[in-house]
C-alpha atoms as a PDB file:
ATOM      1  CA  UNK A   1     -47.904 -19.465   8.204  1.00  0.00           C
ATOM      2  CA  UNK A   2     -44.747 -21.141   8.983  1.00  0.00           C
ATOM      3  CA  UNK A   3     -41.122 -20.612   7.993  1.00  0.00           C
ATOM      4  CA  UNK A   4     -38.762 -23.494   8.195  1.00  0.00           C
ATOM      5  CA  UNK A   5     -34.751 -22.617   8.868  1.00  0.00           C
ATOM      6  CA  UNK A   6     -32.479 -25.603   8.390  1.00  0.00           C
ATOM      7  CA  UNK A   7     -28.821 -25.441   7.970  1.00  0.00           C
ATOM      8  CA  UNK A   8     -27.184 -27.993   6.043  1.00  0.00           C
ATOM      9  CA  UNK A   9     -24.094 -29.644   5.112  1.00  0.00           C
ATOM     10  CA  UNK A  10     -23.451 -32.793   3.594  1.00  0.00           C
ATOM     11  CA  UNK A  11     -26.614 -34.589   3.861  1.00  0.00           C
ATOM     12  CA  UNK A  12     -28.390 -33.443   0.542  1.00  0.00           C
ATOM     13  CA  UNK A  13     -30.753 -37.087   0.652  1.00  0.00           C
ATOM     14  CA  UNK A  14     -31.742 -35.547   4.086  1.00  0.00           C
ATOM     15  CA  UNK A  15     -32.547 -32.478   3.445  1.00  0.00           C
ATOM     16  CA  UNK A  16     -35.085 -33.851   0.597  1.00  0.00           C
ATOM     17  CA  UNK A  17     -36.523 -35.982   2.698  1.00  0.00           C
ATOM     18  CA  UNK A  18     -37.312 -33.578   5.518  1.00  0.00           C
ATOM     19  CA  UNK A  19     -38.855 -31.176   2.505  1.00  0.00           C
ATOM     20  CA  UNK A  20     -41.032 -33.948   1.890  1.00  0.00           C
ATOM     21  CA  UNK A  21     -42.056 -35.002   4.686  1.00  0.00           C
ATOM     22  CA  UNK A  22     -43.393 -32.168   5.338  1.00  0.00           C
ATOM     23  CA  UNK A  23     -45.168 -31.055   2.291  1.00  0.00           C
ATOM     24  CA  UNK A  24     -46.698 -34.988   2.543  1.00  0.00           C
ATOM     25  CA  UNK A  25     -48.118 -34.017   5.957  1.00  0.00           C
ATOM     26  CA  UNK A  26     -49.022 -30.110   5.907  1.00  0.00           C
ATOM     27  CA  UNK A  27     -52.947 -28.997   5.807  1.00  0.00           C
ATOM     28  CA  UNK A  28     -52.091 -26.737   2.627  1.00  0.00           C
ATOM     29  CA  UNK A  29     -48.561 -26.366   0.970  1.00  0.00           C
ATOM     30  CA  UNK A  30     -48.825 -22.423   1.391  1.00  0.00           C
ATOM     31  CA  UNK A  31     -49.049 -22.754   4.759  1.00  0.00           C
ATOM     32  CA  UNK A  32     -44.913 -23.371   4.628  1.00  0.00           C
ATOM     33  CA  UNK A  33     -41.930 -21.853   3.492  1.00  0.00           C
ATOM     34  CA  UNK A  34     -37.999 -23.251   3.367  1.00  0.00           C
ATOM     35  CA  UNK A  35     -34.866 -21.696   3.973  1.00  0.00           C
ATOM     36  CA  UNK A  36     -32.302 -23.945   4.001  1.00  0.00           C
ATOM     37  CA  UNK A  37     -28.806 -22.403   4.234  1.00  0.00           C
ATOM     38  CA  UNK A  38     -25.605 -24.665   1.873  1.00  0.00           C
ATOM     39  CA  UNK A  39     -22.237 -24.294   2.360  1.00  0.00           C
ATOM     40  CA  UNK A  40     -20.515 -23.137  -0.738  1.00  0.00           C
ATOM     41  CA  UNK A  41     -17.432 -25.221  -0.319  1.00  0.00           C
ATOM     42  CA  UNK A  42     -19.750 -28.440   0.534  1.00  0.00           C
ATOM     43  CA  UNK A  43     -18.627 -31.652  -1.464  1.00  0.00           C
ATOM     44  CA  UNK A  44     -21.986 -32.268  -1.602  1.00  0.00           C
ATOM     45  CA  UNK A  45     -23.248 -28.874  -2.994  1.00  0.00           C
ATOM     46  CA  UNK A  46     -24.060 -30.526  -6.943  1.00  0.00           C
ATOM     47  CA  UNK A  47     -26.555 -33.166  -5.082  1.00  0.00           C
ATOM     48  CA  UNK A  48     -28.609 -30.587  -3.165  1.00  0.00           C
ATOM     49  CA  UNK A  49     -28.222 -28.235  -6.623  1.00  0.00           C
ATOM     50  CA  UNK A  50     -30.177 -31.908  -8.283  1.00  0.00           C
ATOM     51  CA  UNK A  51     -33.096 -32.889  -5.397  1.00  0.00           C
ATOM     52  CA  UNK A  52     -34.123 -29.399  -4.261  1.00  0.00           C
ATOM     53  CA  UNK A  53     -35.768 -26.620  -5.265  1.00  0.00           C
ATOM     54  CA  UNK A  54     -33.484 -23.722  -5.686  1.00  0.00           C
ATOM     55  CA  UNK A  55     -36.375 -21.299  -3.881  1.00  0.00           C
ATOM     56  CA  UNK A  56     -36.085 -23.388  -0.946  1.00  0.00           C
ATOM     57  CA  UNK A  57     -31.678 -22.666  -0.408  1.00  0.00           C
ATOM     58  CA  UNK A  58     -29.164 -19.886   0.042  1.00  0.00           C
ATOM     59  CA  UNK A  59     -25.294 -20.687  -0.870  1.00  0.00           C
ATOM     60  CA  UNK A  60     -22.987 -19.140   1.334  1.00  0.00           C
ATOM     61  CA  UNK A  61     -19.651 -19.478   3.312  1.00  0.00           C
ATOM     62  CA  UNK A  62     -19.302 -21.760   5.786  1.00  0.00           C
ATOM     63  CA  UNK A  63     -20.115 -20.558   9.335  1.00  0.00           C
ATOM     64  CA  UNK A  64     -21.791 -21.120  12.774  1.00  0.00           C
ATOM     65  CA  UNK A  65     -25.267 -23.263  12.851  1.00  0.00           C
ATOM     66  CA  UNK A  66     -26.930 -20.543  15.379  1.00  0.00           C
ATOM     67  CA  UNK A  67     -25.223 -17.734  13.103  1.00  0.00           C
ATOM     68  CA  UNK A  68     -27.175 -19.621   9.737  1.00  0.00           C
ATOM     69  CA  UNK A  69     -30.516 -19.889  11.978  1.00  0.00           C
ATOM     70  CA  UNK A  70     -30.491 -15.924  12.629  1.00  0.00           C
ATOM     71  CA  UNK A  71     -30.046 -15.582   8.865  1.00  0.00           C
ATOM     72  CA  UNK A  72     -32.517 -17.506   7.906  1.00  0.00           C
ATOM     73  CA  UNK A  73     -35.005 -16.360  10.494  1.00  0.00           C
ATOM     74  CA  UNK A  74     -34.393 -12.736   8.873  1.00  0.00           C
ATOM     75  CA  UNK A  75     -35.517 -13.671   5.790  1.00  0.00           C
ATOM     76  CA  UNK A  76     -38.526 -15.312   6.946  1.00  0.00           C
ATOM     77  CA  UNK A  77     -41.888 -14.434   5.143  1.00  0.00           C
ATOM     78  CA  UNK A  78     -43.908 -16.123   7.920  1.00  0.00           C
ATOM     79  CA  UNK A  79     -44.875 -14.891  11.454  1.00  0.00           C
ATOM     80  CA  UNK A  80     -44.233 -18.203  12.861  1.00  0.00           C
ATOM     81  CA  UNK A  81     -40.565 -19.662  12.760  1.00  0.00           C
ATOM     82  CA  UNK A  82     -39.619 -23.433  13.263  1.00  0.00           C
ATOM     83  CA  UNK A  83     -35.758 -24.423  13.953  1.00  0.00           C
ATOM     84  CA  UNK A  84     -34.886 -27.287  11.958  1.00  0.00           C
ATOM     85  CA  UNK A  85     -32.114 -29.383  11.749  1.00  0.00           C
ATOM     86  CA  UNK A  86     -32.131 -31.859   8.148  1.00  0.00           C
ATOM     87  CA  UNK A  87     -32.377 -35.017   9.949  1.00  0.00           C
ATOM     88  CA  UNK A  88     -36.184 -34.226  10.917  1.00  0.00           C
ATOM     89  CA  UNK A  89     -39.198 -36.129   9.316  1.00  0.00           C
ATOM     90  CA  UNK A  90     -42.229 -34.343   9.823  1.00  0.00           C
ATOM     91  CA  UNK A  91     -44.787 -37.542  10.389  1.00  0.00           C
ATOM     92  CA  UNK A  92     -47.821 -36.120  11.798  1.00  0.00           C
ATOM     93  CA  UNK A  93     -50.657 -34.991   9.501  1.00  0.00           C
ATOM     94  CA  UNK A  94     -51.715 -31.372  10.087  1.00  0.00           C
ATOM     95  CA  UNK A  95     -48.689 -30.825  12.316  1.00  0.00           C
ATOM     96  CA  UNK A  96     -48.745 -27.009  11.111  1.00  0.00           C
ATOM     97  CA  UNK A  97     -52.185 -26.789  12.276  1.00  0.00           C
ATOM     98  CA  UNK A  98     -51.011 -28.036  15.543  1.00  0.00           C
ATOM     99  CA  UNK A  99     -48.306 -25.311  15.945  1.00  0.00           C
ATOM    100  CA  UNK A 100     -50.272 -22.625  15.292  1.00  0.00           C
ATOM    101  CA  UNK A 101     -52.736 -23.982  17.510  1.00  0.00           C
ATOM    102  CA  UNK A 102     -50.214 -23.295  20.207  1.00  0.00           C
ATOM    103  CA  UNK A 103     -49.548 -19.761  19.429  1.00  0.00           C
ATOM    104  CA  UNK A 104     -53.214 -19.157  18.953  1.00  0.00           C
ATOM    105  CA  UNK A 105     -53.345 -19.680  22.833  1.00  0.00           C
ATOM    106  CA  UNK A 106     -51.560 -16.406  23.393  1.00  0.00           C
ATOM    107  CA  UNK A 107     -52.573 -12.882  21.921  1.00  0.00           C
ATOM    108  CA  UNK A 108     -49.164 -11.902  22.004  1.00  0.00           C
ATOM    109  CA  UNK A 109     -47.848 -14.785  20.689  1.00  0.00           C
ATOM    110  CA  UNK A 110     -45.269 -14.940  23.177  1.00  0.00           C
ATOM    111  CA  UNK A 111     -44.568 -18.847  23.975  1.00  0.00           C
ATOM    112  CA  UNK A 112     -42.173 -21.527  22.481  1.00  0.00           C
ATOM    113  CA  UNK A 113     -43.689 -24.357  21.088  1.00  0.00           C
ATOM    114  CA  UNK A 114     -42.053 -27.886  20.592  1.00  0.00           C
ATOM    115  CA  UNK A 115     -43.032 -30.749  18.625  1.00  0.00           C
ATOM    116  CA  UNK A 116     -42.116 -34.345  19.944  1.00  0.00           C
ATOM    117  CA  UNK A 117     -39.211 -35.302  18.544  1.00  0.00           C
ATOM    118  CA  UNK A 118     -39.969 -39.388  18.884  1.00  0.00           C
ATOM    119  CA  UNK A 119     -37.069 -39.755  21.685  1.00  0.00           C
ATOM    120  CA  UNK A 120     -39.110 -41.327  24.656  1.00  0.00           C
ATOM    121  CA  UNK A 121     -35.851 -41.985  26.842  1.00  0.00           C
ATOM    122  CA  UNK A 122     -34.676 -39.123  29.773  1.00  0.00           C
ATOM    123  CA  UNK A 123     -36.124 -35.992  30.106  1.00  0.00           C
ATOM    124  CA  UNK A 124     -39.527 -35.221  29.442  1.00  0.00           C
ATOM    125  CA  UNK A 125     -40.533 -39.142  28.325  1.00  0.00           C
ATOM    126  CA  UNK A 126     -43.528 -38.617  31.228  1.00  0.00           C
ATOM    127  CA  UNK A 127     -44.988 -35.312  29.554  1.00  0.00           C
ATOM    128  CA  UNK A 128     -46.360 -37.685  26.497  1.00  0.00           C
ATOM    129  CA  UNK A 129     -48.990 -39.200  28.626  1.00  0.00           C
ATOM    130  CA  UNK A 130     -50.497 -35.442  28.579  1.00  0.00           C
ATOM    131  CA  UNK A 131     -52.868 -33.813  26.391  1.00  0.00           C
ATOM    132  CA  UNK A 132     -51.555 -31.418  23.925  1.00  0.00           C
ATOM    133  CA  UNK A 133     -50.688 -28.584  23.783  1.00  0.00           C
ATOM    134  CA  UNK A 134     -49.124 -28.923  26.987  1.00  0.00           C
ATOM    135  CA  UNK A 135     -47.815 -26.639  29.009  1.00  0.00           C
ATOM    136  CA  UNK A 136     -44.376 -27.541  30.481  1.00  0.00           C
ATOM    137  CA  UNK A 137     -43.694 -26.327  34.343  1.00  0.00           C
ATOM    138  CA  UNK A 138     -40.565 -24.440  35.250  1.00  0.00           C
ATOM    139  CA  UNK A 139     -39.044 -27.668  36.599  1.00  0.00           C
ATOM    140  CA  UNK A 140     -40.260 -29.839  34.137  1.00  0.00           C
ATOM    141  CA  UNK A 141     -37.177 -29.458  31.537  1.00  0.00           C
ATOM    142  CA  UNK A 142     -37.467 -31.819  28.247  1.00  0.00           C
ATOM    143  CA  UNK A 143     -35.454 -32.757  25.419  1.00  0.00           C
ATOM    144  CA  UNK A 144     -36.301 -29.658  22.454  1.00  0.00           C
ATOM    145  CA  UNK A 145     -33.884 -29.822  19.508  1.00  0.00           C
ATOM    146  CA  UNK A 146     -36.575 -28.512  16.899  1.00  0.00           C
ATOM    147  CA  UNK A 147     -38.889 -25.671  18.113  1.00  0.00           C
ATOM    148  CA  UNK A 148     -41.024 -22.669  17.068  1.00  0.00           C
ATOM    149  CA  UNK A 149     -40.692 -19.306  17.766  1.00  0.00           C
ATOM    150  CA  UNK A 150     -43.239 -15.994  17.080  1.00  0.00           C
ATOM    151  CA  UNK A 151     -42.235 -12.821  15.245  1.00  0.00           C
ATOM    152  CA  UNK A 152     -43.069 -11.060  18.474  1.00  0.00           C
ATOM    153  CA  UNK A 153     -40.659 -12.850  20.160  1.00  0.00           C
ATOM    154  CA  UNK A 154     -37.426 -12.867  17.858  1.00  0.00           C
ATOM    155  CA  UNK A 155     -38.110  -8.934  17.465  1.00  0.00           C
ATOM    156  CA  UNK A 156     -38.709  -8.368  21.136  1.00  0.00           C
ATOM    157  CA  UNK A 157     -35.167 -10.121  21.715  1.00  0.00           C
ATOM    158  CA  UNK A 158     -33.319  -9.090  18.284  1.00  0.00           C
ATOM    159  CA  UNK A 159     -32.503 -12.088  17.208  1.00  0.00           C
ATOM    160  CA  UNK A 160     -34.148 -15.959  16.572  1.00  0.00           C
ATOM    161  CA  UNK A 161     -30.911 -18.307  18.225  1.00  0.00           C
ATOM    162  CA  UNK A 162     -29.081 -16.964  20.886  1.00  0.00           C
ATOM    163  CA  UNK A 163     -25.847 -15.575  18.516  1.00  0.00           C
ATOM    164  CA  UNK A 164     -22.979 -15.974  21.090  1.00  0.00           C
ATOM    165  CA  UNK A 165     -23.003 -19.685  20.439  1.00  0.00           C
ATOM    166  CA  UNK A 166     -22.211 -21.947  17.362  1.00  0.00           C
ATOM    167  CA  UNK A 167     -24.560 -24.832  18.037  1.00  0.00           C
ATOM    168  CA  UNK A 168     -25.255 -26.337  20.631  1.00  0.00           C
ATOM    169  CA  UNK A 169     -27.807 -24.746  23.706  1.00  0.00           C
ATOM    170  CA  UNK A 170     -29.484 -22.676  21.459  1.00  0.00           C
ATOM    171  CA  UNK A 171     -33.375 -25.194  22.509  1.00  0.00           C
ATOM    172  CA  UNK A 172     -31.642 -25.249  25.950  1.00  0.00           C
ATOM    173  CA  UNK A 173     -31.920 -21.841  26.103  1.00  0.00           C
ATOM    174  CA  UNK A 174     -34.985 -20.660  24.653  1.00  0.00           C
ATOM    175  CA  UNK A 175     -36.671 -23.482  26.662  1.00  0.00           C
ATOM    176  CA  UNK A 176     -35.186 -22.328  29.731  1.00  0.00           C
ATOM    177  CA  UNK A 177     -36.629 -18.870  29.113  1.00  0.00           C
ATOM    178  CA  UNK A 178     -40.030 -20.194  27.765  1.00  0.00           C
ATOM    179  CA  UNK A 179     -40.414 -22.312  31.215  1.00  0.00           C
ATOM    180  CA  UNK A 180     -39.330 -19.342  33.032  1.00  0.00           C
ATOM    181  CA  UNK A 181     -42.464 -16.801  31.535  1.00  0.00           C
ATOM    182  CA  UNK A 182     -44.634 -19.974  31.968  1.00  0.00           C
ATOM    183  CA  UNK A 183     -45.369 -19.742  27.885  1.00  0.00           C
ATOM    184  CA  UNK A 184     -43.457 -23.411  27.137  1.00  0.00           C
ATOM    185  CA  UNK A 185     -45.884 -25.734  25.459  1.00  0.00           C
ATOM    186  CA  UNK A 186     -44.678 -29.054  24.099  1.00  0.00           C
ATOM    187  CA  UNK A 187     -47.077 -30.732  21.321  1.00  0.00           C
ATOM    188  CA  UNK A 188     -47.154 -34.575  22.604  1.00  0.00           C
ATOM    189  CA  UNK A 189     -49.046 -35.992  20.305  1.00  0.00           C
ATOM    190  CA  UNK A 190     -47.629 -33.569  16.998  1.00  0.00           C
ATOM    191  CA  UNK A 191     -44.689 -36.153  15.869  1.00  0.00           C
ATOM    192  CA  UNK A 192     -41.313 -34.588  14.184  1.00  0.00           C
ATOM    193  CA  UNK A 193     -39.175 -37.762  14.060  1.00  0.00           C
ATOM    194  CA  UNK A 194     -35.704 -36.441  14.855  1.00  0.00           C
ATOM    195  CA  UNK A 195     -31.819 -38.702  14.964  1.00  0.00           C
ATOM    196  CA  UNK A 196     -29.115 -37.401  15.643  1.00  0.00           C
ATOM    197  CA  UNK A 197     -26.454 -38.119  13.274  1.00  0.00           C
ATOM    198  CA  UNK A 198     -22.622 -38.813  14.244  1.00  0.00           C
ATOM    199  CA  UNK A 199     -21.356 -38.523  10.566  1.00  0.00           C
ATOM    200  CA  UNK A 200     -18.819 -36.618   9.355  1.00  0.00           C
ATOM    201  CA  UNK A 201     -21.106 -32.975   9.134  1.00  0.00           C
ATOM    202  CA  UNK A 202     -22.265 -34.087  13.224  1.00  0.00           C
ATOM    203  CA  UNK A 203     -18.732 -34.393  14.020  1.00  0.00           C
ATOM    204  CA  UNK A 204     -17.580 -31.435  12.252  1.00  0.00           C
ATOM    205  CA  UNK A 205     -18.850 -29.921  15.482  1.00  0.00           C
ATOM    206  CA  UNK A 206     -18.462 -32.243  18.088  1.00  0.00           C
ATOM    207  CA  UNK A 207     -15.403 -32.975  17.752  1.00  0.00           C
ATOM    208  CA  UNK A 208     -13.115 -31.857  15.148  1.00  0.00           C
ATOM    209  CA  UNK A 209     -13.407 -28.346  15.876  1.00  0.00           C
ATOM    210  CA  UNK A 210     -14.090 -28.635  19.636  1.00  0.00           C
ATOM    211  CA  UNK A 211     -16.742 -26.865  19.684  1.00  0.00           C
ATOM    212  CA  UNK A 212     -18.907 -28.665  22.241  1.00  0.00           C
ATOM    213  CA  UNK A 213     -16.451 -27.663  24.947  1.00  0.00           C
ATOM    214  CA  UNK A 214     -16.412 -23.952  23.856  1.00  0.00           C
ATOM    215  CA  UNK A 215     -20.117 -24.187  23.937  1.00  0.00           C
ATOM    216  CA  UNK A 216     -19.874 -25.406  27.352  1.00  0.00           C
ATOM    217  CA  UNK A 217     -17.872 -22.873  28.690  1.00  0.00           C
ATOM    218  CA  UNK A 218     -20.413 -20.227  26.864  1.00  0.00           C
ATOM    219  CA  UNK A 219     -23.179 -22.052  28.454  1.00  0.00           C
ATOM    220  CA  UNK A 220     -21.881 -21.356  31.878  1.00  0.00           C
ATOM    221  CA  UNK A 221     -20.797 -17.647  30.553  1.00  0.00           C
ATOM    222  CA  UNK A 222     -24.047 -16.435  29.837  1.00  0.00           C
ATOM    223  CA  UNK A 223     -27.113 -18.670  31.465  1.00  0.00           C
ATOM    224  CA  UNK A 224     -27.666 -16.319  34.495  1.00  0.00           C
ATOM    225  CA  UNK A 225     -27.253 -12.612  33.294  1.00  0.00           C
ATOM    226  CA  UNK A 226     -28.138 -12.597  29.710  1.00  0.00           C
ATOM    227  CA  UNK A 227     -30.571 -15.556  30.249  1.00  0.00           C
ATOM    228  CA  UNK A 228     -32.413 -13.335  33.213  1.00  0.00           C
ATOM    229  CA  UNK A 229     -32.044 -10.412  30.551  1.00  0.00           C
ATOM    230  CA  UNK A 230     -34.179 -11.965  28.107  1.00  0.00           C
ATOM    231  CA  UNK A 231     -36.821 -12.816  30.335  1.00  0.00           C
ATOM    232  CA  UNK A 232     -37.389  -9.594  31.712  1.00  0.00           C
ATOM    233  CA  UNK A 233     -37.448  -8.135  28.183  1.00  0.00           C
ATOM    234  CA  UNK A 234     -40.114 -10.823  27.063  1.00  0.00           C
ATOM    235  CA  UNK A 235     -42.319 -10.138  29.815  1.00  0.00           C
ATOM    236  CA  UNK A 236     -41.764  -6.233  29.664  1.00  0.00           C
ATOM    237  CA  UNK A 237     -42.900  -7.406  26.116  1.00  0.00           C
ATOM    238  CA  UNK A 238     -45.665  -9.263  27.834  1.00  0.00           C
ATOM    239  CA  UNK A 239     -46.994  -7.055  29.862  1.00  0.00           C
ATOM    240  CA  UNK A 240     -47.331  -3.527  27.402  1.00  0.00           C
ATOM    241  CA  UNK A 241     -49.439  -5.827  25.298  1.00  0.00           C
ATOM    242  CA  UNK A 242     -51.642  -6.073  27.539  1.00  0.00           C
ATOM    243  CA  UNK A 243     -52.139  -3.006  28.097  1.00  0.00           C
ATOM    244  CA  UNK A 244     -52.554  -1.688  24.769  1.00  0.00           C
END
């Protein structure tokens, strides 16, 4: 049902403990599937070889987190794909249930669904007194580092993260776009626990290859053309699926 992409570098502890997390919590263990993308020339690489399952990993150069997500999302078995970073826990029981509850809304599957991510402070910290799953006004943006997308939607687009940047903006993005077709729905009451860690892998692209200010400029490069681009194709998408 759902396919899990997760990138990760140095944080093999992590990693296990979002894997198990999740199988703790899911209605049925073949409901999910990992992909979790290593770095080949990660320190760390003989822990993740010891706590996980080699079916759930894919060695590989280092590169770009969105270029890893794309990859992953690729190889996905599952119709329904959830971005993951490895510092999630997921802490609500059923929470696949939830998710697909979301998509189940829609016949064409169309709409970007978020989890809470337990950060109550700035945007969106209102939305939780709402039932879920609800769905998130144009205006109403809201913090959405770990999301789920549809098949229909990463092949109506060609691809699962926006590929022209590295890390950063890719739930900025999609939510914009989401909130745009009016097909945003955050899950208020569907808890994956997310911190965001300023270690040496979270630095790696903050600040020691400065990519946080390229994504900025990127950000600023592309939000109004290709943005508006995407959400004309989605609701040409839209919109023939109706009528057939």
């Amino acid at each position: 049902m759902i396919s899990i992409c997760c990138p990760s570098r140095g944080r093999p502890a992590m990693a296990k403990r979002m894997i198990d997390t999740a199988y703790k919590t899911v209605s049925d263990p073949k409901n999910i599937e990992f992909l979790i993308y290593l770095n080949d020339d990660d320190p760390a690489l003989p822990e993740y070889k010891k706590y996980i399952d080699p079916k759930h990993y894919t060695i590989g150069p280092n590169q770009s987190t969105c270029y890893s997500w794309n990859q992953l999302a690729e190889k996905a078995k599952y119709d329904i794909v959830f971005l993951a970073g490895d510092d999630i826990q997921f802490m609500t029981k059923d929470w696949d249930l939830s998710i697909k509850k979301g998509f189940d809304q829609y016949d064409d599957k169309i709409c970007m669904v978020v989890p809470f991510d337990g950060n109550s402070k700035g945007k969106g910290k209102d939305l939780l007194e709402n039932e879920e799953p609800y769905l998130v006004k144009e205006k109403e943006a809201f913090g959405s580092p770990h999301f789920a997308l549809h098949r229909n939607w990463i092949n109506a687009l060609g691809y699962f993260a926006p590929p022209w940047f590295w890390h950063f903006y890719v739930d900025t993005y999609n939510q914009k776009i989401a909130r745009k077709l009016n097909r945003c729905l955050f899950l208020t009451k569907t808890l994956v626990q997310a911190k965001k860690m300023l270690d040496e892998t979270g630095n790696l692209v903050r600040k020691n290859l400065n990519i946080s200010v390229r994504e900025d400029y990127v950000w600023e490069k592309v939000r109004d053309r290709h943005l508006e681009a995407d959400v004309k194709k989605l609701q040409e998408f839209m919109d023939n699926y109706k009528k057939n």
